[in-house]
Protein backbone atom coordinates (compact mmCIF):
# COMPACT_ATOMS: atom_id res chain seq x y z
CA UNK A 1 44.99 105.21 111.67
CA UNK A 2 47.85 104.98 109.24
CA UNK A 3 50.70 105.51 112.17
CA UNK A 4 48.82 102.22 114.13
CA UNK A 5 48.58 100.19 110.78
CA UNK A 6 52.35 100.89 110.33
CA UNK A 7 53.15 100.17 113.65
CA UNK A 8 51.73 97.19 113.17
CA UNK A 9 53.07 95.89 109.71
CA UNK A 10 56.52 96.82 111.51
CA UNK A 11 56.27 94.50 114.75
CA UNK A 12 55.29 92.17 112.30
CA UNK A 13 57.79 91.78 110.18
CA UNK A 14 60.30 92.27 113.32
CA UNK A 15 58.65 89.03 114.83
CA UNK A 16 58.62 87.26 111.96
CA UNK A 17 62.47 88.11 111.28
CA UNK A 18 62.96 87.43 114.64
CA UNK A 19 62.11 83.44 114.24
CA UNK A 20 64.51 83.50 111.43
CA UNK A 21 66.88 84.31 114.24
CA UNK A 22 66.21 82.49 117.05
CA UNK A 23 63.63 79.92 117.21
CA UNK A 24 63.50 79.93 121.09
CA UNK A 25 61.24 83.56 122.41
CA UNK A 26 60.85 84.60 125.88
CA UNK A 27 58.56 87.43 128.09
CA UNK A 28 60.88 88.51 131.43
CA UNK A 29 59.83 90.93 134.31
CA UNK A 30 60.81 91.37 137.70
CA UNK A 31 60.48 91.09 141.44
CA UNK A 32 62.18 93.19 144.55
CA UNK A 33 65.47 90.95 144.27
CA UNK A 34 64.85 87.50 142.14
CA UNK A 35 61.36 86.15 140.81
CA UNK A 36 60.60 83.59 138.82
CA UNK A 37 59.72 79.87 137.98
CA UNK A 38 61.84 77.28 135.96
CA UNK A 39 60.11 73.75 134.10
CA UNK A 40 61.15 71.43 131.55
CA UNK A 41 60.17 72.29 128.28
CA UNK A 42 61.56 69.44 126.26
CA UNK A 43 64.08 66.65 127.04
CA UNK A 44 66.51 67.72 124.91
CA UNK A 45 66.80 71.38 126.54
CA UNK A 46 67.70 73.01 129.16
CA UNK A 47 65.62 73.95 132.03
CA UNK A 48 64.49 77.86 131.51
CA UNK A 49 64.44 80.65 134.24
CA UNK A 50 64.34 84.47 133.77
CA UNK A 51 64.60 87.14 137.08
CA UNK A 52 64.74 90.61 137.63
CA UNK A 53 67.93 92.03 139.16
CA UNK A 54 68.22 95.50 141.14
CA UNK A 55 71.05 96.87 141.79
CA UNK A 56 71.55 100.46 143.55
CA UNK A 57 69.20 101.92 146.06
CA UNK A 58 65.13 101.88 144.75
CA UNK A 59 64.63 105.41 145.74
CA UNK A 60 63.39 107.91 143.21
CA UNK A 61 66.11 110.38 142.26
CA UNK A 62 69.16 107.47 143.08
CA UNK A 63 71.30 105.62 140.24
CA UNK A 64 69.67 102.20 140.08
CA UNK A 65 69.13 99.60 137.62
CA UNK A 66 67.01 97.13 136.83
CA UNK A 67 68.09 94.09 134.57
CA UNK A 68 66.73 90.61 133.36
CA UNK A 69 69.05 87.32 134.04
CA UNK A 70 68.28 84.42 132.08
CA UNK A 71 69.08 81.24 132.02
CA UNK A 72 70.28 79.70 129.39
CA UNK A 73 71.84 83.54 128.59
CA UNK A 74 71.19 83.52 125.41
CA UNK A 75 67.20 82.90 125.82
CA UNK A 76 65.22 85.45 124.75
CA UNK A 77 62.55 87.32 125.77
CA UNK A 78 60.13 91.09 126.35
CA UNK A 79 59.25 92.19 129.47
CA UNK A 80 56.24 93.92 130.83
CA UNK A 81 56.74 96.26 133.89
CA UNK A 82 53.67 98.14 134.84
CA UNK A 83 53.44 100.92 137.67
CA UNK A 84 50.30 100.29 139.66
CA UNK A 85 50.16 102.89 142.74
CA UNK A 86 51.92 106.05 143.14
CA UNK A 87 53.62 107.95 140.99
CA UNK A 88 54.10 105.24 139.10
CA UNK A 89 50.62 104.73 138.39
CA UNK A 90 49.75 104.11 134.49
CA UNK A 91 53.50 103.62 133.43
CA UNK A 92 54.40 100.60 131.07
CA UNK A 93 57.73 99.30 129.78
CA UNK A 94 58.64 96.64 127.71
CA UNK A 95 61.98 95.17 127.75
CA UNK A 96 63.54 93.81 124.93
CA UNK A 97 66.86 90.83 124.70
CA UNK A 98 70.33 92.22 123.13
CA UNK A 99 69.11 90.01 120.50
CA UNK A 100 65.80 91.54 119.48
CA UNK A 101 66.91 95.39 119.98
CA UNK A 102 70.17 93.99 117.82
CA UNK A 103 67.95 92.41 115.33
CA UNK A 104 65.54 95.82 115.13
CA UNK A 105 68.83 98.07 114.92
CA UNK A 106 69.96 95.82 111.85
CA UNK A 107 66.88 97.20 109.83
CA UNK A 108 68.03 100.71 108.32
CA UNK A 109 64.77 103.36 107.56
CA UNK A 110 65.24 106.48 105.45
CA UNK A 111 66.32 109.43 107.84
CA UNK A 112 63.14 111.57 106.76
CA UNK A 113 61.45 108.98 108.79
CA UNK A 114 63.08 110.59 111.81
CA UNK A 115 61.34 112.95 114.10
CA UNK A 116 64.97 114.33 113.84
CA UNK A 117 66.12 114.10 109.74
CA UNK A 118 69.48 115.85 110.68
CA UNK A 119 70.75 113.63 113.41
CA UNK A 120 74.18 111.81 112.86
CA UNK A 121 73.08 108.60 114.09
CA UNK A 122 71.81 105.93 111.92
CA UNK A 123 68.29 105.61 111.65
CA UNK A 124 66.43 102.23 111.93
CA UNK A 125 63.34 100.37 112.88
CA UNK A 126 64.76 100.53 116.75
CA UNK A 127 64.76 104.01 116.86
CA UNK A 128 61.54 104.28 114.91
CA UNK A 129 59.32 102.09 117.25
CA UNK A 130 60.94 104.04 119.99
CA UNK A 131 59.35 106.87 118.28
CA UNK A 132 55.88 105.70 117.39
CA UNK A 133 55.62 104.59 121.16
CA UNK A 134 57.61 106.17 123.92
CA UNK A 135 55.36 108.64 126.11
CA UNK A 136 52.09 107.55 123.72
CA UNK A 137 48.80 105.93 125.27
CA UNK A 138 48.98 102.46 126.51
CA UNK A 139 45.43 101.83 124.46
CA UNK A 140 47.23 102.37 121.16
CA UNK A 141 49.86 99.72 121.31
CA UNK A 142 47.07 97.47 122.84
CA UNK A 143 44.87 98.23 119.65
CA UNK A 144 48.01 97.91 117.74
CA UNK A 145 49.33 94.31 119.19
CA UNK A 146 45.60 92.62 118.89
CA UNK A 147 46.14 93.12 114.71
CA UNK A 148 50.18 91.81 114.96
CA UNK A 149 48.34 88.71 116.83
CA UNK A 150 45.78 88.29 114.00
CA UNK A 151 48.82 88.45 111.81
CA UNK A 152 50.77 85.99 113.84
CA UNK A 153 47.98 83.90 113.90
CA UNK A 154 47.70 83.79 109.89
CA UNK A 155 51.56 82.71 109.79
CA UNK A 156 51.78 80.42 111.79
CA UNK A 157 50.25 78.33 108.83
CA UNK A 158 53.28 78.92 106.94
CA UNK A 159 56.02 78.87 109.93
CA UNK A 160 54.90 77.00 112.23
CA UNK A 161 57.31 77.86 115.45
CA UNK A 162 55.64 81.66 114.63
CA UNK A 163 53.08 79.90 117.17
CA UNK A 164 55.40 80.76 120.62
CA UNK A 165 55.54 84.59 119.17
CA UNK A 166 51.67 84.96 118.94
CA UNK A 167 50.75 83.03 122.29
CA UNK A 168 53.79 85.23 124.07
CA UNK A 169 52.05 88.70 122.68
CA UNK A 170 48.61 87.38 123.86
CA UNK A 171 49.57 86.61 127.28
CA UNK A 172 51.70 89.87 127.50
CA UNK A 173 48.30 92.16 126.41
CA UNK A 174 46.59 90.14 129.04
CA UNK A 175 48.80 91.10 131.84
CA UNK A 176 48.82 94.54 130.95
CA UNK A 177 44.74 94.55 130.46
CA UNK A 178 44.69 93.00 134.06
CA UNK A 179 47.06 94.92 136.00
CA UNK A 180 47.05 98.40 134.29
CA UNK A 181 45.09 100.21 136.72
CA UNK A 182 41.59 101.27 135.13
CA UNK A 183 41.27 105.44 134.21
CA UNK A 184 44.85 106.02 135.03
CA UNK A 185 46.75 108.46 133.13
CA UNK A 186 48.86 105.74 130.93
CA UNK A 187 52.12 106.18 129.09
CA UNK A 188 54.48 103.35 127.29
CA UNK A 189 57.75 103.49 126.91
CA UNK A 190 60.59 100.64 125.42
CA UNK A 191 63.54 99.75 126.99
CA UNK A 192 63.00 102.74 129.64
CA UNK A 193 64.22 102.16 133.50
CA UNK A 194 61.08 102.99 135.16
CA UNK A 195 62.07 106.10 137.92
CA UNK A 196 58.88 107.20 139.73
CA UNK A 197 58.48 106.03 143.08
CA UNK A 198 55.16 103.79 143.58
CA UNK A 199 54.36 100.10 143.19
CA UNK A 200 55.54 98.16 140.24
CA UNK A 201 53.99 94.44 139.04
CA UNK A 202 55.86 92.64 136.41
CA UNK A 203 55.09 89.49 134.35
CA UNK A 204 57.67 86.93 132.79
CA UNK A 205 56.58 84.34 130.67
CA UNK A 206 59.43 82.17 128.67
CA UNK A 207 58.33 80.58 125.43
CA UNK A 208 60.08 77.39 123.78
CA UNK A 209 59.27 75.20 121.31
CA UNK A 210 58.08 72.43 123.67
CA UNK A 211 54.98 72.30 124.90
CA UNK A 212 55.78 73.57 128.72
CA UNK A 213 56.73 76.94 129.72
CA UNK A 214 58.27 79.40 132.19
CA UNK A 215 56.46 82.14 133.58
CA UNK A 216 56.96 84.33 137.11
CA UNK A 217 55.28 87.68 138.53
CA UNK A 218 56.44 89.50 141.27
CA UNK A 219 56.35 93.09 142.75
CA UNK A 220 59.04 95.91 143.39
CA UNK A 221 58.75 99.66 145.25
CA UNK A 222 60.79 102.80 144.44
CA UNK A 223 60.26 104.92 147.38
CA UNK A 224 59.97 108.12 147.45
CA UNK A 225 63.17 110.76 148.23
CA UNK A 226 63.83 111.23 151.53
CA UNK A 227 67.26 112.17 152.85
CA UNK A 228 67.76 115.71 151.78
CA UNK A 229 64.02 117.21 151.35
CA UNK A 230 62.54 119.61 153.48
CA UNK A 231 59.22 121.43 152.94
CA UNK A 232 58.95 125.55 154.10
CA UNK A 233 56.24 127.80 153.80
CA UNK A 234 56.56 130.10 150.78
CA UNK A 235 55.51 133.54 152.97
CA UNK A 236 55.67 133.85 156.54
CA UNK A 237 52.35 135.83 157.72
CA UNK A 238 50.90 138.23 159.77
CA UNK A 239 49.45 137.65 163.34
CA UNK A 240 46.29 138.16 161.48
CA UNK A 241 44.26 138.86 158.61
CA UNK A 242 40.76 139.55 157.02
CA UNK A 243 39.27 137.12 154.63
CA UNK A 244 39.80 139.69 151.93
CA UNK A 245 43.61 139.85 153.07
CA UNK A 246 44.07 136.36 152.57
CA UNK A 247 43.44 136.42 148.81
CA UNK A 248 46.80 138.26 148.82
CA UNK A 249 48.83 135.97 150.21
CA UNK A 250 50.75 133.09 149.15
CA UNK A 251 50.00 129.81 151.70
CA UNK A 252 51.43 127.42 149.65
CA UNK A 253 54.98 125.16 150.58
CA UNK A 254 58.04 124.70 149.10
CA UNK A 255 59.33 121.52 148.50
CA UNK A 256 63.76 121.50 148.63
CA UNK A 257 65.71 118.44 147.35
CA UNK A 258 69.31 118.56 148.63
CA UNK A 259 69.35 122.93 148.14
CA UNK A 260 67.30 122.69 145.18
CA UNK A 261 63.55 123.95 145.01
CA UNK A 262 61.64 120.55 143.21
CA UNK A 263 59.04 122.68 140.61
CA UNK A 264 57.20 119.70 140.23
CA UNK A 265 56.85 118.59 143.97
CA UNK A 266 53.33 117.45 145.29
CA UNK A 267 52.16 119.30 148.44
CA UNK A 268 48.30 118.42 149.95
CA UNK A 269 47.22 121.10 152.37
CA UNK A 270 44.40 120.78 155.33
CA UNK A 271 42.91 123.30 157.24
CA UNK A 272 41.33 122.31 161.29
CA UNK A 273 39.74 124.01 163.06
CA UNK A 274 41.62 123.28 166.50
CA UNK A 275 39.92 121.63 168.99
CA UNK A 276 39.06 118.24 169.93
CA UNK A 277 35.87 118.29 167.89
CA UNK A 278 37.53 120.65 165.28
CA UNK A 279 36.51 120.45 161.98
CA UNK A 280 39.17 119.97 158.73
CA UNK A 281 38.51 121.43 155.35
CA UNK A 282 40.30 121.29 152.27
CA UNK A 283 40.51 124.51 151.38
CA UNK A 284 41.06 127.74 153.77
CA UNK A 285 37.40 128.65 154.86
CA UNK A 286 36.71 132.57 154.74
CA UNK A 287 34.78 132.48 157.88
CA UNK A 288 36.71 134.25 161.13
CA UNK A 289 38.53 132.25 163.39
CA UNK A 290 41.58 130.28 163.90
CA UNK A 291 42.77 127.64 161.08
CA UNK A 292 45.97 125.21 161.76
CA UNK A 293 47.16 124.51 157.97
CA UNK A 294 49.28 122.09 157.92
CA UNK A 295 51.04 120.75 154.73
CA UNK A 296 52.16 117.69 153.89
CA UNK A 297 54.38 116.35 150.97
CA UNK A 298 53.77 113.54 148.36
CA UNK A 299 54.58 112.48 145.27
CA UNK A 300 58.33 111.19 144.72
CA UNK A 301 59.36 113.02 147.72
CA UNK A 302 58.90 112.85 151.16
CA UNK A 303 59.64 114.57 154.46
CA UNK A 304 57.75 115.12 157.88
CA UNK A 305 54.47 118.11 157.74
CA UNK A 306 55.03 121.33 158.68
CA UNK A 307 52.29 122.96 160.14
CA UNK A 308 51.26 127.01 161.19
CA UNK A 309 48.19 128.93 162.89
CA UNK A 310 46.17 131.23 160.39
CA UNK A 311 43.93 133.91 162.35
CA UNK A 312 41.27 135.21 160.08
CA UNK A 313 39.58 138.22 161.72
C-alpha cells in the first residue's frame, strides 16, 4: 500500500511539473506503418498529428523499432501499446516524449532508493518509476493512476491547464480497461520496445489547450521466427513398445533457432489414431495400438510439424 501511494504522489508531482514545462500534453500509439487523425484545436495553432513508425522487419527475434512522429515535433505526449493475442497477450507499454523522460531524469532521488545503491549512474525519479513498474501487474498502475486522476482533478482548481493532464490519464486507463484482454497474464513496462510476436492495439490521443483534440488507434503484428527454426524429436524410438516402456522415453521436440536449441520454445503435441475415422487425443493413450504424434510449434517461433508412428504393444 505504501509503494502504490508513493507511486502515486510521484506521477503527481511529475504531471504537475510537467505543465510548468509545457502547457501543450499529448497520448501517441501506433499502427502497422502510419495511424492517426489531425483537427484544429485552436486558431492560433497548428494542426496536431502523432503516428507510429516501424522500421526493421516485425519478426520476433529481428532488430526493429518502433517510434512516435509528431507533428508539431515538439508536441508532447504517452503512449499506450497493448499486446492482445499471442505471445503478446497481457503486455503494456507506455511511451513517454524526450521531454517528459528529460523532465523525470531532472529529479535526483537518494541512491538507497535504488534497487541497485552501488550503481554509478545517477539515480532519479526516471529510473525509480522504471522500478516501481517494469514487469509489475497492469492492475496496480490502474489502481495507482485512478488516485493521480483524483489528484489532477483537485488541481485543476488551482492550475487550470492541469485539466488536459487529467482528461489524457482518464482516456489512457480507459483504453487499457477496454482492450487489455480479460484474465491474461499482464505485465507493464515504460519506454520498453514491445518484442513478442502476437497482435498489438495502440491508442493516441493529443491534448491542447483548445477545446478539440487529436486522437488515432490502429493495429500492428510481430510474427513469429521463421527462417532458421526447425523442430526434431528429442529421442528416436523403437519399432515398438509396451505402455510401461513408454514412461521411459522422452517424446517431446526440440525447437532450433539458427543452431541454437530455444529453452523456452512452445511445442503442442497430438496423438491420432490413423484412419479416416481415427480418433486424436491430447495426450499419448496407454491402450495398444498405433498412435501418429505429430508436433507442432508455437509461440514466437514457427516452422512446418513434424510428425512419427508410435506402436504401443
Amino acid at each position: 500500500m505504501k509503494t502504490k501511494r508513493m507511486i502515486s504522489l510521484l506521477l503527481a508531482v511529475v504531471l504537475t511539473l510537467s505543465v510548468a514545462v509545457t502547457p501543450a500534453f499529448a497520448a501517441s500509439a501506433g499502427s502497422e506503418l502510419a495511424a492517426g487523425k489531425s483537427a484544429n484545436v485552436e486558431e492560433t495553432n497548428d494542426v496536431v498529428s502523432i503516428r507510429l513508425t516501424t522500421s526493421g522487419d516485425l519478426v520476433y527475434g529481428s532488430p526493429f523499432t518502433l517510434s512516435v512522429q509528431t507533428r508539431p515535433a515538439d508536441t508532447q505526449y504517452i503512449g499506450v501499446i497493448i499486446g492482445i493475442k499471442g505471445e503478446a497477450k497481457g503486455y503494456v507499454t507506455l511511451v513517454l516524449s524526450d521531454k517528459i523522460r528529460t523532465l523525470l531524469k531532472m529529479i535526483p532521488l537518494p541512491r538507497k532508493m535504488s534497487a541497485t545503491p552501488d550503481q554509478e549512474e545517477e539515480f532519479n525519479l526516471y529510473a525509480y518509476l522504471k522500478q516501481l513498474i517494469d514487469g509489475n501487474d497492469v492492475s496496480v498502475l490502474l489502481r495507482v493512476a485512478d488516485e493521480v486522476v483524483s489528484v489532477m482533478d483537485v488541481l485543476q482548481f488551482y492550475m487550470p491547464t492541469i485539466k488536459d493532464f487529467s482528461t489524457g490519464l482518464k482516456l489512457a486507463l480507459e483504453l487499457i480497461r477496454k482492450y487489455l484482454p480479460e484474465g491474461a497474464f499482464s505485465r507493464i513496462y515504460v519506454d520498453e520496445q514491445p518484442t513478442d510476436s502476437g497482435r498489438y492495439i495502440a491508442g493516441a490521443v493529443a491534448l491542447e489547450s483548445g477545446d478539440m483534440n487529436t486522437a488515432g488507434m490502429a493495429m500492428f503484428r510481430i510474427k513469429p521466427k521463421s527462417e532458421g527454426v526447425r523442430a526434431y524429436w528429442a529421442q528416436e524410438l523403437p519399432a515398438s513398445m509396451t505402455a510401461e516402456e513408454v514412461q521411459n522415453y522422452n517424446l517431446a521436440a526440440v525447437v532450433e533457432s539458427d543452431g541454437q536449441v530455444v529453452p523456452e520454445g512452445k511445442v503442442t503435441y497430438t496423438y491420432k489414431k490413423p484412419g479416416l475415422f481415427g480418433r486424436t487425443y491430447d495426450t499419448l493413450p496407454a491402450e495398444p495400438g498405433e498412435y501418429v504424434q505429430t508436433a507442432a510449434v508455437g509461440g514466437n517461433y514457427s516452422c512446418d510439424k513434424i510428425s512419427r508412428t508410435i506402436v504401443i504393444r
